[in-house]
N, C-alpha and C. Protein backbone atom coordinates (compact mmCIF):
# COMPACT_ATOMS: atom_id res chain seq x y z
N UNK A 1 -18.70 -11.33 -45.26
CA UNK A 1 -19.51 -10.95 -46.41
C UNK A 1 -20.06 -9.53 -46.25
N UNK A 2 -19.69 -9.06 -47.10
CA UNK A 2 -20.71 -7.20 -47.45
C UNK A 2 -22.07 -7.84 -48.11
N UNK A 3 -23.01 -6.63 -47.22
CA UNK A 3 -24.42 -6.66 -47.75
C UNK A 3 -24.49 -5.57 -48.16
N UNK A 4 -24.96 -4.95 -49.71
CA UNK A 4 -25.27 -4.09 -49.73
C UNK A 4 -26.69 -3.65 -50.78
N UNK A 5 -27.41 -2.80 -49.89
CA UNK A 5 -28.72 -2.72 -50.76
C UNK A 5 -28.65 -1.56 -52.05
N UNK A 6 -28.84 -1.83 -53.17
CA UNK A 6 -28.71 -0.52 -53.94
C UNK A 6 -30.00 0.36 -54.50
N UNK A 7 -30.84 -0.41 -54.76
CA UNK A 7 -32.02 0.05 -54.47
C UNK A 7 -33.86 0.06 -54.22
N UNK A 8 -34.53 -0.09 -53.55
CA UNK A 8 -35.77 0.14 -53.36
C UNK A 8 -36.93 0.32 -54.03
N UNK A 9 -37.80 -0.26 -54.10
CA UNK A 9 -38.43 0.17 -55.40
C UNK A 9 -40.12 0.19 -54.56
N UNK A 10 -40.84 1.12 -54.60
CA UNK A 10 -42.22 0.74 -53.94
C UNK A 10 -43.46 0.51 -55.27
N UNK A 11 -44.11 -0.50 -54.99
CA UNK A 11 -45.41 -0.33 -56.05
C UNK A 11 -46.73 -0.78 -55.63
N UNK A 12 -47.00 -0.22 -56.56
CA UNK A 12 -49.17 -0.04 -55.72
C UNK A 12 -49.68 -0.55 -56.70
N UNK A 13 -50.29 -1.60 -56.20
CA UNK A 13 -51.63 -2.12 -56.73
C UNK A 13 -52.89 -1.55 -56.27
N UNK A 14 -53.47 -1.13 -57.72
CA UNK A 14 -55.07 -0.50 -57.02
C UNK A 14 -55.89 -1.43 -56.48
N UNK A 15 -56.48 -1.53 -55.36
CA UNK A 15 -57.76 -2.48 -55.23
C UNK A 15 -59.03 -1.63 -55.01
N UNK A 16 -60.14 -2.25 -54.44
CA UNK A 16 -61.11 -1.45 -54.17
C UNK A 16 -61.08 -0.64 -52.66
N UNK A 17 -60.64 -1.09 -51.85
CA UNK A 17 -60.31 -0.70 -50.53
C UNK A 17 -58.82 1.22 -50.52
N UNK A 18 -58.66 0.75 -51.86
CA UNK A 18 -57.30 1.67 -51.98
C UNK A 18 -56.26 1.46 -52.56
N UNK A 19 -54.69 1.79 -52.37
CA UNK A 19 -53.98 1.00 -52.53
C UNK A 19 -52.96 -0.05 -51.90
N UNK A 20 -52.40 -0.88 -52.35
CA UNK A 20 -51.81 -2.16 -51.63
C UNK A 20 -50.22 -1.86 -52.42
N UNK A 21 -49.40 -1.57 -51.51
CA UNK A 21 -47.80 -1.17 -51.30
C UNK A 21 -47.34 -2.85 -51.20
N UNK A 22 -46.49 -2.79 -52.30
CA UNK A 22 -45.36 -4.06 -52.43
C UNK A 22 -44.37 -2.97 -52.31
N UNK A 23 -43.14 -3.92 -52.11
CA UNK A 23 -41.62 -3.46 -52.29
C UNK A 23 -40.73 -4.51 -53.10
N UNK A 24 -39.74 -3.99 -53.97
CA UNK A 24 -38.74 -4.89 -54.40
C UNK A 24 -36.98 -4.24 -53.74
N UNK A 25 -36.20 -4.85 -53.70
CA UNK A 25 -34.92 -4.64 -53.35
C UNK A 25 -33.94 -5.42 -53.76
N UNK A 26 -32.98 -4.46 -54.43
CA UNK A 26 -31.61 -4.98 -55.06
C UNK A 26 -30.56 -4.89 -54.60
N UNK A 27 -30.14 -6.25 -54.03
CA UNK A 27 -28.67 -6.32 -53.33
C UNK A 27 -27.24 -6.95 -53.66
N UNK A 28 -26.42 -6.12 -53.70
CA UNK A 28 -25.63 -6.73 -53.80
C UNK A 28 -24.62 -7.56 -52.43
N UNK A 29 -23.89 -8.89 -53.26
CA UNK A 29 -23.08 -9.05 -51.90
C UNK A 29 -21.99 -9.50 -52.33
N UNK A 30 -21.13 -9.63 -51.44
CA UNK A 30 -19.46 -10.02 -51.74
C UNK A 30 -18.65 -9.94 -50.77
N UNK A 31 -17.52 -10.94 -50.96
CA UNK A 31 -16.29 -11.07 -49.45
C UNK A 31 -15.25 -10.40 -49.71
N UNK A 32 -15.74 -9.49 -50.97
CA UNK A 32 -13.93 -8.04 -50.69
C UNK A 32 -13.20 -8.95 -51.61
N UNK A 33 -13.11 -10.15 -51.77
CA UNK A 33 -11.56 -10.94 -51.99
C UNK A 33 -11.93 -11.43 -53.80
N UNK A 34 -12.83 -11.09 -54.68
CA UNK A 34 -13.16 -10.88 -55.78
C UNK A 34 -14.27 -12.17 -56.42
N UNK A 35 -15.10 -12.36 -55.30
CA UNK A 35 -16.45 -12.99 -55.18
C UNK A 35 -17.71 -11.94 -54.90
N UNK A 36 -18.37 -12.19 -55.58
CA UNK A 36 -19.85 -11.33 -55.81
C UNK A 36 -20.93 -11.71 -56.27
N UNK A 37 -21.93 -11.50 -55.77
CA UNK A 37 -23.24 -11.53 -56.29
C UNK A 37 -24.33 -10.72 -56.30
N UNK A 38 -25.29 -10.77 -57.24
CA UNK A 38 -26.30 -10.01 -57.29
C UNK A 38 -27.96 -10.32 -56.79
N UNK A 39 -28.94 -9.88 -56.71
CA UNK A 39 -29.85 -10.28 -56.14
C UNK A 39 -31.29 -9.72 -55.92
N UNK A 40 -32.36 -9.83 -56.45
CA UNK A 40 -33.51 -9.20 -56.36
C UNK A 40 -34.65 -9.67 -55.58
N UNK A 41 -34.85 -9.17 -54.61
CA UNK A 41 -36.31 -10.02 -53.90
C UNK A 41 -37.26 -9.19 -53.83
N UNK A 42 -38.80 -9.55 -54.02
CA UNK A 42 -39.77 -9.03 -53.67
C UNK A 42 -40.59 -9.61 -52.48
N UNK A 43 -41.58 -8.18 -52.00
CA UNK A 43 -42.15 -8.69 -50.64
C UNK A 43 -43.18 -7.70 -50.53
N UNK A 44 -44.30 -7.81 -49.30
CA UNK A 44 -44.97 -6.88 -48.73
C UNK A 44 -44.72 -5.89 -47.95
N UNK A 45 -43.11 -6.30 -47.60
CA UNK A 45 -42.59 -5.18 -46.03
C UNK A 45 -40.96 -5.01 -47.07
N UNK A 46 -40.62 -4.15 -46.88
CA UNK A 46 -39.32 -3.99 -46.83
C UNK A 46 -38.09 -4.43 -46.35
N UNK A 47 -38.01 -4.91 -44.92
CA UNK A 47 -36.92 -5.67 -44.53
C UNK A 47 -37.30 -7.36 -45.42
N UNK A 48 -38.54 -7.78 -45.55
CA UNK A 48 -38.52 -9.32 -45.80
C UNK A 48 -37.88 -9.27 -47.48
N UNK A 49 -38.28 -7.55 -48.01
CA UNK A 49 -37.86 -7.60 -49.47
C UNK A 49 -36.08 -7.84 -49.57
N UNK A 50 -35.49 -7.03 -48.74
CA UNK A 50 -34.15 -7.26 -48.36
C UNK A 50 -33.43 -8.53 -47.88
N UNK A 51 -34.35 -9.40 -47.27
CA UNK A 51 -33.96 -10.14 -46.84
C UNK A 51 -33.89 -11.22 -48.18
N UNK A 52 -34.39 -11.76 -48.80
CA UNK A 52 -35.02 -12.30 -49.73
C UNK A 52 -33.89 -11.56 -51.36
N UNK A 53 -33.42 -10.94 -51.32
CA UNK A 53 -32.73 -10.05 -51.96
C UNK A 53 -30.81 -10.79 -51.91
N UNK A 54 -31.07 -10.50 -50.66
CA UNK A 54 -29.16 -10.75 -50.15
C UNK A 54 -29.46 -12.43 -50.44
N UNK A 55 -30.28 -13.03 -50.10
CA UNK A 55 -30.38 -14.12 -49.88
C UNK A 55 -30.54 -14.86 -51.45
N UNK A 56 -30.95 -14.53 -52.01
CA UNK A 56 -30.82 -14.76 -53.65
C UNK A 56 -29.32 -14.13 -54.09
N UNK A 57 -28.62 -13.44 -53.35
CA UNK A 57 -27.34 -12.74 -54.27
C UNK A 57 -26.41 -13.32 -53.48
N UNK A 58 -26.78 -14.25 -52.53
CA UNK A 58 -25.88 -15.34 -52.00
C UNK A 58 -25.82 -16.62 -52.79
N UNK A 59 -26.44 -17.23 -53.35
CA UNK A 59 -26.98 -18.41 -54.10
C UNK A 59 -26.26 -18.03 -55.61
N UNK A 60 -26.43 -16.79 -55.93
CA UNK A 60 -25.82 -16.20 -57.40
C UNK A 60 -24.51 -15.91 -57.56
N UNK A 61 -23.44 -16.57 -56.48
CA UNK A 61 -22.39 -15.84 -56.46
C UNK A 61 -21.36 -15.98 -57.15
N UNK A 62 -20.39 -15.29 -57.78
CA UNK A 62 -19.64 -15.30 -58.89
C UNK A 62 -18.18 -15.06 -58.87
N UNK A 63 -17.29 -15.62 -59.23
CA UNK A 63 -15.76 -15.18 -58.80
C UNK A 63 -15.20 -14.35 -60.24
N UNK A 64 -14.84 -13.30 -59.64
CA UNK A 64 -14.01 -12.28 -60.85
C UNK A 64 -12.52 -12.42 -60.48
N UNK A 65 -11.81 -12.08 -61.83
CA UNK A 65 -10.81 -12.04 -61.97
C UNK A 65 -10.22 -10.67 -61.47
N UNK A 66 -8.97 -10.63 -60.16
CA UNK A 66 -8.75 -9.04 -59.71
C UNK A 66 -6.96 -9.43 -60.30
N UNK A 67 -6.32 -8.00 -60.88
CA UNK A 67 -4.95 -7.69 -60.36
C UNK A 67 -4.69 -6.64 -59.48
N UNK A 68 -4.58 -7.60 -58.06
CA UNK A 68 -3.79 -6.63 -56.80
C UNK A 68 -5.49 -5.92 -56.60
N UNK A 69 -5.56 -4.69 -56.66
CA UNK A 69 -6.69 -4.40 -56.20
C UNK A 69 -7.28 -3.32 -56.95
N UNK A 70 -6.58 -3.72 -58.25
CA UNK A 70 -7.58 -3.24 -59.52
C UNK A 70 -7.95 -4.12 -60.29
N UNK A 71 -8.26 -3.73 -61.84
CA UNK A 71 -9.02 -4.63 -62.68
C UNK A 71 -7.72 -4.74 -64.02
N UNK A 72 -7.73 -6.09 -64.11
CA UNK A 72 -6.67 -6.36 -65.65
C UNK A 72 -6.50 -5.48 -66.48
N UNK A 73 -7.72 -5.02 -66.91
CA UNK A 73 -7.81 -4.62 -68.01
C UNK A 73 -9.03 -3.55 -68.52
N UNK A 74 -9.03 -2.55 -69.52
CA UNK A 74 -10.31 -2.18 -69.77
C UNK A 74 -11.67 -2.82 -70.20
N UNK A 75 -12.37 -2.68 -69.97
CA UNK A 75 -13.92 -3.24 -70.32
C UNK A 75 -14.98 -2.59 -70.41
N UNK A 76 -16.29 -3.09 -71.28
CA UNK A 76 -17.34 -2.54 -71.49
C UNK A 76 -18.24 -3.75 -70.83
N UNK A 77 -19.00 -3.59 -70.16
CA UNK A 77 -20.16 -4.52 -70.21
C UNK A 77 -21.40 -4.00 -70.11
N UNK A 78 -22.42 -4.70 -70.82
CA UNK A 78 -23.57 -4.37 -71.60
C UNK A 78 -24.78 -5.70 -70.72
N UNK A 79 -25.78 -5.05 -70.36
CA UNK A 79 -26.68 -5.50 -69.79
C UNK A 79 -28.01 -5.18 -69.95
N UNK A 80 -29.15 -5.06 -71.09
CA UNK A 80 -30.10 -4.61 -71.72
C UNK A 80 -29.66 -3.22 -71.78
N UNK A 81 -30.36 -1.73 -71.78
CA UNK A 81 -30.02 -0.95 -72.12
C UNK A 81 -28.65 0.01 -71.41
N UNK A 82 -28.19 -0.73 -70.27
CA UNK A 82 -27.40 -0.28 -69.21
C UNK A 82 -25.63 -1.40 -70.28
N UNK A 83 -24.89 0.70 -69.79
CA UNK A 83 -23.24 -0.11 -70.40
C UNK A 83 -22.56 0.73 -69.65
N UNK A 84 -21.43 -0.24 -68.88
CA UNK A 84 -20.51 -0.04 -67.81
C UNK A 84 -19.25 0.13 -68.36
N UNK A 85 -18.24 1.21 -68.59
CA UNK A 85 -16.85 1.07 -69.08
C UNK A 85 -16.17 0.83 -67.57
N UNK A 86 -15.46 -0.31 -67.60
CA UNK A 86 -14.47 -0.25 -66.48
C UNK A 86 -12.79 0.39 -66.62
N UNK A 87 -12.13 0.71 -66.64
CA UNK A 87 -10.76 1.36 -66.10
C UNK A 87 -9.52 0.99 -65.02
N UNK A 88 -8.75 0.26 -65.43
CA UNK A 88 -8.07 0.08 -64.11
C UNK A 88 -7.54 1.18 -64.05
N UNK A 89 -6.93 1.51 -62.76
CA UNK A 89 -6.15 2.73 -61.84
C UNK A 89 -5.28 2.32 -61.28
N UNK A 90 -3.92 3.54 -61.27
CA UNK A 90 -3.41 3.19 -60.23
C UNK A 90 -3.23 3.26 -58.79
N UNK A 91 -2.53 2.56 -58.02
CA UNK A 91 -2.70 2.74 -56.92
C UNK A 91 -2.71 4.19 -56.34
N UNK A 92 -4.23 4.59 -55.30
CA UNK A 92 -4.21 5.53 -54.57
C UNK A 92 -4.88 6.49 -55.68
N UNK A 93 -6.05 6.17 -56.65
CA UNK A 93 -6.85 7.15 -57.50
C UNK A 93 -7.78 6.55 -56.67
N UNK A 94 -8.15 6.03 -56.43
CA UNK A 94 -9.41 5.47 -55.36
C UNK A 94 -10.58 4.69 -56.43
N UNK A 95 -12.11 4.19 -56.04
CA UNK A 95 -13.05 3.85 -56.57
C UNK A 95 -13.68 4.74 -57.07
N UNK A 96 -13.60 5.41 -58.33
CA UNK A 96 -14.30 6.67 -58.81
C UNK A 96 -15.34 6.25 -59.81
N UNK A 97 -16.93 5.74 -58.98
CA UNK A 97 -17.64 5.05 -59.55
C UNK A 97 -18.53 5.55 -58.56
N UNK A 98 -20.10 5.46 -59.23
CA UNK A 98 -21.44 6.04 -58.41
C UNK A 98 -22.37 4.85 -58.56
N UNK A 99 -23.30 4.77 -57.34
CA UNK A 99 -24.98 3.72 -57.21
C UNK A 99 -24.06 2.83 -57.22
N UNK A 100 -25.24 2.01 -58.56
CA UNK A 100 -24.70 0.34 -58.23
C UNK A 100 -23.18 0.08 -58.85
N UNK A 101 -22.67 0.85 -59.54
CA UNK A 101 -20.89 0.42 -60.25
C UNK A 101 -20.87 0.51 -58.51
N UNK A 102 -20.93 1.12 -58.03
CA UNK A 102 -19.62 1.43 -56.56
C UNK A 102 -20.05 0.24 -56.01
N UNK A 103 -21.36 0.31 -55.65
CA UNK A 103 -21.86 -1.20 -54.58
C UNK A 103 -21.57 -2.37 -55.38
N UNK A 104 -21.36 -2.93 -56.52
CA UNK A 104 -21.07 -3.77 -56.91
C UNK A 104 -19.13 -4.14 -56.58
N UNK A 105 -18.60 -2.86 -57.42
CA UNK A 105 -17.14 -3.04 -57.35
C UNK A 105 -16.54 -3.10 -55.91
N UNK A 106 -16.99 -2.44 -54.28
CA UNK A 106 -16.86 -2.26 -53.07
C UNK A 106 -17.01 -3.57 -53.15
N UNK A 107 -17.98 -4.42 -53.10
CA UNK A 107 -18.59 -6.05 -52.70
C UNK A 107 -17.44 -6.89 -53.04
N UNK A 108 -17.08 -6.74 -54.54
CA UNK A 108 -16.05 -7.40 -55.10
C UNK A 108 -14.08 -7.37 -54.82
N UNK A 109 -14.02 -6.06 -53.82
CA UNK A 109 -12.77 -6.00 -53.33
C UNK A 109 -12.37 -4.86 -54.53
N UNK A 110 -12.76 -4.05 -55.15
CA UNK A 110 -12.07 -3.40 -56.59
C UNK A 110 -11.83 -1.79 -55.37
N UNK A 111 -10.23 -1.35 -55.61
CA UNK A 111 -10.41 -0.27 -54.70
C UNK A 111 -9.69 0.47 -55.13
N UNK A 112 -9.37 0.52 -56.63
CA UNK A 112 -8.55 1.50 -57.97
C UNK A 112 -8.96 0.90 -59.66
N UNK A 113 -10.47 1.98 -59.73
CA UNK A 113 -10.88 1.75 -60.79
C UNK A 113 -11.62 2.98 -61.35
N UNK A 114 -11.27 3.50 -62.87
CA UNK A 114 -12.26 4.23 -63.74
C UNK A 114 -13.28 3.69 -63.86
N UNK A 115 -14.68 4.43 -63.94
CA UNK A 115 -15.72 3.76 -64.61
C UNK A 115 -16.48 5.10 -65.24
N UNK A 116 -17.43 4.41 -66.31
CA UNK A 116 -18.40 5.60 -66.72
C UNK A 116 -19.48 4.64 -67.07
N UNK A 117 -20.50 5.00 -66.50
CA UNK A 117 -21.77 4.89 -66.99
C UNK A 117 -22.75 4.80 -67.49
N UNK A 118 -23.05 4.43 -69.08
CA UNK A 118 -23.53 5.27 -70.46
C UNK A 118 -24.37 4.52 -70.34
N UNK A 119 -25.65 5.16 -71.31
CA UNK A 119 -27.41 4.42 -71.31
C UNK A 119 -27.96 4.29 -70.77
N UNK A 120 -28.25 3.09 -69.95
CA UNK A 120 -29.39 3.13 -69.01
C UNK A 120 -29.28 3.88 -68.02
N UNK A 121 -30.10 4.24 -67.05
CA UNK A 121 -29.45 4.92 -65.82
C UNK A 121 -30.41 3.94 -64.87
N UNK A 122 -31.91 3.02 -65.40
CA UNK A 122 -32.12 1.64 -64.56
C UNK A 122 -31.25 1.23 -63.64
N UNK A 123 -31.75 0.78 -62.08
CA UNK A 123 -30.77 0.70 -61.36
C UNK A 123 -30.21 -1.15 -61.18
N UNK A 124 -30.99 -2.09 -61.79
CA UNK A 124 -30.84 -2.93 -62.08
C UNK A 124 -29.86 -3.19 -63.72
N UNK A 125 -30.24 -2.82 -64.56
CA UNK A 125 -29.29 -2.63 -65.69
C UNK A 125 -27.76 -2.07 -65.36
N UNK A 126 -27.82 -0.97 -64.51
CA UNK A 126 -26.66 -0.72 -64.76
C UNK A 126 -25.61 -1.44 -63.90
N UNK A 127 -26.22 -2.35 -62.66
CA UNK A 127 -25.60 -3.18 -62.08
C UNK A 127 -25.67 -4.48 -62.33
N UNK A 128 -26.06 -5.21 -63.00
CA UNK A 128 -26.05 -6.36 -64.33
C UNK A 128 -24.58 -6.14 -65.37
N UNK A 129 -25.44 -4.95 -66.32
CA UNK A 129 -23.64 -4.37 -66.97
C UNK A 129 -22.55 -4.79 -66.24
N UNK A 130 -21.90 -3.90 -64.92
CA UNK A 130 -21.49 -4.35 -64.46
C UNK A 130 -20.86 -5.14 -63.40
N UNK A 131 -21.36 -6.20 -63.50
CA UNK A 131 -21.65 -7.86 -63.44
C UNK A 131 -20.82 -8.12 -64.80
N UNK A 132 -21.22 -7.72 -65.61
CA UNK A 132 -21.17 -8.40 -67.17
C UNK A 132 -19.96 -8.30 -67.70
N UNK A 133 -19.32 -7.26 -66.79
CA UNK A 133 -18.35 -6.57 -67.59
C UNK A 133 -16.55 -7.03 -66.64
N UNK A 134 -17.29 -7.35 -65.45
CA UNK A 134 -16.10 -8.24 -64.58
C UNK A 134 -15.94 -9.22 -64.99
N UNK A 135 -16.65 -9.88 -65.86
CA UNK A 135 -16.52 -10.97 -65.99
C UNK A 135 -16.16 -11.61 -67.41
N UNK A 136 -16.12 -10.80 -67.73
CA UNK A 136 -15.27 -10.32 -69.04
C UNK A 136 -13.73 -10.58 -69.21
N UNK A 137 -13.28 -10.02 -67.58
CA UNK A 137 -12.21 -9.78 -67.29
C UNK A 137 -10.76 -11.34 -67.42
N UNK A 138 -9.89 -10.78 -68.33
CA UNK A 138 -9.03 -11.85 -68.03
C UNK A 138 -7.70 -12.03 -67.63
N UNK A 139 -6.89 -12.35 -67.29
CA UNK A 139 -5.51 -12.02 -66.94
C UNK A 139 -4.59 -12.46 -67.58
N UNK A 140 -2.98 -12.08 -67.64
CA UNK A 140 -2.46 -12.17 -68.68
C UNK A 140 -2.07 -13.69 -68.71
N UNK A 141 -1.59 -14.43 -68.02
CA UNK A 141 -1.67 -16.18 -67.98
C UNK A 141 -2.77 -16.44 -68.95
N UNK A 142 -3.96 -15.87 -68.87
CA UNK A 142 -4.69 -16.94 -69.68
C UNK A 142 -4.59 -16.62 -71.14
N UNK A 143 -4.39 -15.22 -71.29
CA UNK A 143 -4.23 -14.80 -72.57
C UNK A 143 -2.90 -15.80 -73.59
N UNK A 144 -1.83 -15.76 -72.53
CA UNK A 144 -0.96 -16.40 -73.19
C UNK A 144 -1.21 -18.01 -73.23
N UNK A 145 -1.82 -18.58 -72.66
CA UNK A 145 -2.46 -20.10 -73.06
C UNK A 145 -3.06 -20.04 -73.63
N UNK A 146 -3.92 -19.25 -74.35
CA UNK A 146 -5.41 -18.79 -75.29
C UNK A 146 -3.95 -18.83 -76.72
N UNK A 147 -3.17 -18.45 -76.70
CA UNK A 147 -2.65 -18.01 -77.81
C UNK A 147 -1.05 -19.28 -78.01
N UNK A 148 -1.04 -19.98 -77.63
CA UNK A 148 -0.50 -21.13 -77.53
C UNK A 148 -1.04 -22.35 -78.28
N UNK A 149 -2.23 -22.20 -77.73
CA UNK A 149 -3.16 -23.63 -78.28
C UNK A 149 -3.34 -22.91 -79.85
């Protein structure tokens, strides 16, 4: 399994003494072989936020549809204000994707794919999108049973 954290978030509560530092952390995880999940934990320390993070994006985990070691087909996926275009590639254009598209698609085994980024730039939205947008994904078997029935 890949762990990967995408990002950190620190926040302060005022009290009277000063302020009081929480952390949140967004992880993604996945076995390369086109299983993935996502994951948010909060905490007082940072490693327990991480920990708590992977450990929820283990419990969430999701199987996408891969061809070979790109993606079927084009896609958009949309996740509140965050929208992911995906791209398959061919072999040897590499993962040409930034933040969470890369840590998500790396987790999932994707290792020849377009992507672009549009709207949100939230680092949770835009790795939700896509989430949203793998899963979208279908292959041509099913298309042709979809159109049979």
């Amino acid at each position: 399994m890949v762990e990967k954290v995408v990002f950190i978030n620190r926040c302060a509560k005022v009290v009277k003494g000063g302020r009081r530092f929480s952390f949140s952390a967004l992880a993604v995880v996945g076995d390369r072989k086109g299983k993935v999940g996502i994951g948010y934990g909060k905490a007082n320390e940072v490693p327990e936020a991480i920990k708590k993070g992977t450990a929820n994006a283990h419990k969430r985990m999701v199987t996408v549809k891969l061809k070979g070691d790109t993606i079927p087909h084009d896609v958009l996926g949309v996740y509140d204000g965050g929208k992911v275009l995906l791209k398959p590639a061919s072999t040897g254009t590499g993962l040409i994707a930034g933040g969470g598209v890369r840590a998500v698609l790396e987790a999932a085994g994707i290792k020849n794919v377009l992507t672009k980024s549009m709207g949100s730039k939230n680092h949770i939205a835009v790795v939700h999108a896509t989430l949203n947008g793998l899963l979208q994904l279908r292959l041509a078997e099913q298309f042709k049973e979809v159109r049979k029935a």
